[in-house]
C-alpha atoms as a PDB file:
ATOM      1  CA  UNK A   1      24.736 -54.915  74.564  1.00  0.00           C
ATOM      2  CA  UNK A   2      21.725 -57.101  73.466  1.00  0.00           C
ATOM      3  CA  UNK A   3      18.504 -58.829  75.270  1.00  0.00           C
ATOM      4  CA  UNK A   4      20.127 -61.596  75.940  1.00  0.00           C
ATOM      5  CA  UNK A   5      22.995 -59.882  78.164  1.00  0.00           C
ATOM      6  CA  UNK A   6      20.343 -57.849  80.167  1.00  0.00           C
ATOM      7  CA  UNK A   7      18.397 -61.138  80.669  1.00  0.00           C
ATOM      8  CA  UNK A   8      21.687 -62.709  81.846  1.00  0.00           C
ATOM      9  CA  UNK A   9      23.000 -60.166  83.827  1.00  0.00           C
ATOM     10  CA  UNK A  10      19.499 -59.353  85.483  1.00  0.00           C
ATOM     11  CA  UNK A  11      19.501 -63.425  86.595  1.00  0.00           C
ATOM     12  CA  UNK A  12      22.891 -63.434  87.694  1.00  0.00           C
ATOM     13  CA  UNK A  13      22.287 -60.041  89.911  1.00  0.00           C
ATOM     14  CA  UNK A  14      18.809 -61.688  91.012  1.00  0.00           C
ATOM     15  CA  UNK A  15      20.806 -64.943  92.006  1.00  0.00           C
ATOM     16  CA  UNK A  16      24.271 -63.428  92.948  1.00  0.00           C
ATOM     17  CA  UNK A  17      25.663 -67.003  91.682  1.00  0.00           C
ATOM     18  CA  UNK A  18      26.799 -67.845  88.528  1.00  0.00           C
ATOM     19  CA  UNK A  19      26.418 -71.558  88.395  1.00  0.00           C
ATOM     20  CA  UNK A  20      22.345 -70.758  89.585  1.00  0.00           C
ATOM     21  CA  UNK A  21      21.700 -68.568  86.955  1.00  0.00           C
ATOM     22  CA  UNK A  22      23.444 -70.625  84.310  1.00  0.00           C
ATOM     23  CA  UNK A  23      21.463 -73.506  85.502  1.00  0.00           C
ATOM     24  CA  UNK A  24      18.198 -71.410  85.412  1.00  0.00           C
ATOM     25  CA  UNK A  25      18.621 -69.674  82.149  1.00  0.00           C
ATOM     26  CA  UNK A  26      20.116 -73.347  80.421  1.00  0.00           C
ATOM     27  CA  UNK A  27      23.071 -71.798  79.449  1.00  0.00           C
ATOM     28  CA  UNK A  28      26.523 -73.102  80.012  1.00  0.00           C
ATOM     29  CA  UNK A  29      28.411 -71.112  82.512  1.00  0.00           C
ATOM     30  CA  UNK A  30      31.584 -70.356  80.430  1.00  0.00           C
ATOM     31  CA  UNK A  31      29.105 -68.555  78.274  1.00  0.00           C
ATOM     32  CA  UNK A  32      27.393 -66.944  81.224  1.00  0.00           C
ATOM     33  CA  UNK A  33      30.723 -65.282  82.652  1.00  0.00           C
ATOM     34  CA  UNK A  34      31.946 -64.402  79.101  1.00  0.00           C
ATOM     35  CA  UNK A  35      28.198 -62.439  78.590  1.00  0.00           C
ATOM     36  CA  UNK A  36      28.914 -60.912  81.585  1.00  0.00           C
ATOM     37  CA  UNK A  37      32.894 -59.940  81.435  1.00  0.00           C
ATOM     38  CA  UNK A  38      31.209 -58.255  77.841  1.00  0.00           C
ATOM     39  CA  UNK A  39      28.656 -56.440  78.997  1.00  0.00           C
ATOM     40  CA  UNK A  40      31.331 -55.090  82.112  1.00  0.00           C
ATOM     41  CA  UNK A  41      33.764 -54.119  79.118  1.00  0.00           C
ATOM     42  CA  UNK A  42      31.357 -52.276  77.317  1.00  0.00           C
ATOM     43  CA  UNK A  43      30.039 -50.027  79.928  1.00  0.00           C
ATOM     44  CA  UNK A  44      33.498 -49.812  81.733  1.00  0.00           C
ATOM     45  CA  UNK A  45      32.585 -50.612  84.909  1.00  0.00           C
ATOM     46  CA  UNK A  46      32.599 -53.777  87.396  1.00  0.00           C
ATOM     47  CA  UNK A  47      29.187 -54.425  88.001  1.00  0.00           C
ATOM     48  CA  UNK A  48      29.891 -57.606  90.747  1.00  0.00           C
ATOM     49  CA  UNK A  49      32.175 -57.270  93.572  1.00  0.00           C
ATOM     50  CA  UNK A  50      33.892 -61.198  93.287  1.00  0.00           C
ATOM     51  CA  UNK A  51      35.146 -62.580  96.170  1.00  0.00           C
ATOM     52  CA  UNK A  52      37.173 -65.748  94.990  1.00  0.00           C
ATOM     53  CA  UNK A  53      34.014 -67.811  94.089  1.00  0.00           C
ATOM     54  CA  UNK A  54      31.435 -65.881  95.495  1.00  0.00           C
ATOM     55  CA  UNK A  55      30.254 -62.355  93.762  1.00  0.00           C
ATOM     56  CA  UNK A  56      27.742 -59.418  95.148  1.00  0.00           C
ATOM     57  CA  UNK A  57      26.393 -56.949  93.563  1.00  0.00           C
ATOM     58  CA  UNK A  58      27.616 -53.594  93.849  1.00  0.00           C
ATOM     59  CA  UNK A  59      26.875 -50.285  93.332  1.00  0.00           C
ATOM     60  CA  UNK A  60      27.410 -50.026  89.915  1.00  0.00           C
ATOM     61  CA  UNK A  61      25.477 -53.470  89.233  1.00  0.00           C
ATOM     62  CA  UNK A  62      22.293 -52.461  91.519  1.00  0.00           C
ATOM     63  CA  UNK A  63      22.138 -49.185  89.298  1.00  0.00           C
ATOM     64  CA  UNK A  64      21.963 -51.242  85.996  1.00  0.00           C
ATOM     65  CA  UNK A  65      20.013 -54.149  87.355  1.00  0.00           C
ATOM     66  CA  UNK A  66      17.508 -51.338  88.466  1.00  0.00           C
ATOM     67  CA  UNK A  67      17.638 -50.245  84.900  1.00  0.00           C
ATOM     68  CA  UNK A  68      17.762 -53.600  83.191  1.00  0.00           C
ATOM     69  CA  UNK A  69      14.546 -54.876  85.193  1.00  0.00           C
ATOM     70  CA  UNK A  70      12.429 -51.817  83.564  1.00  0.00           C
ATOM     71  CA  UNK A  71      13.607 -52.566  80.185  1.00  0.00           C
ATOM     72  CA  UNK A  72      12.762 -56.143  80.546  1.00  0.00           C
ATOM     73  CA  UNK A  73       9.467 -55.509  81.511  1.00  0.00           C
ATOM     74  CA  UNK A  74       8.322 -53.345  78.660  1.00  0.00           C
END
């Protein structure tokens, strides 16, 4: 876990679209989902509920976005 996976996971739950936040943070999406599939496999949990293309937050996520949005600010 890194900056950079916090700043993409906190713009992907902000968004709740991958292709948005990919666009937004000028990263190619591959990239994006592989960041987050990473950060899910090191903390063990899923932290999107995916619905074919579409994914929501869930419980899990909202906890770490909470989280990740305080350690991005400092």
């Amino acid at each position: 876990m890194d900056i950079h996976s916090l700043t993409y996971f906190h713009k992907t739950a902000e968004l709740e679209h991958m292709t948005k936040a990919a666009n937004e943070l000028r990263v190619a999406q591959p990239s994006l989902c592989r960041t987050i599939s990473l950060l899910e496999e090191e903390l063990g949990v899923q932290l999107f509920d995916r619905e074919g293309k579409r994914i929501r937050l869930n419980a899990y996520g909202a906890v770490v976005q909470t989280h990740t949005a305080h350690i991005l600010q400092e």
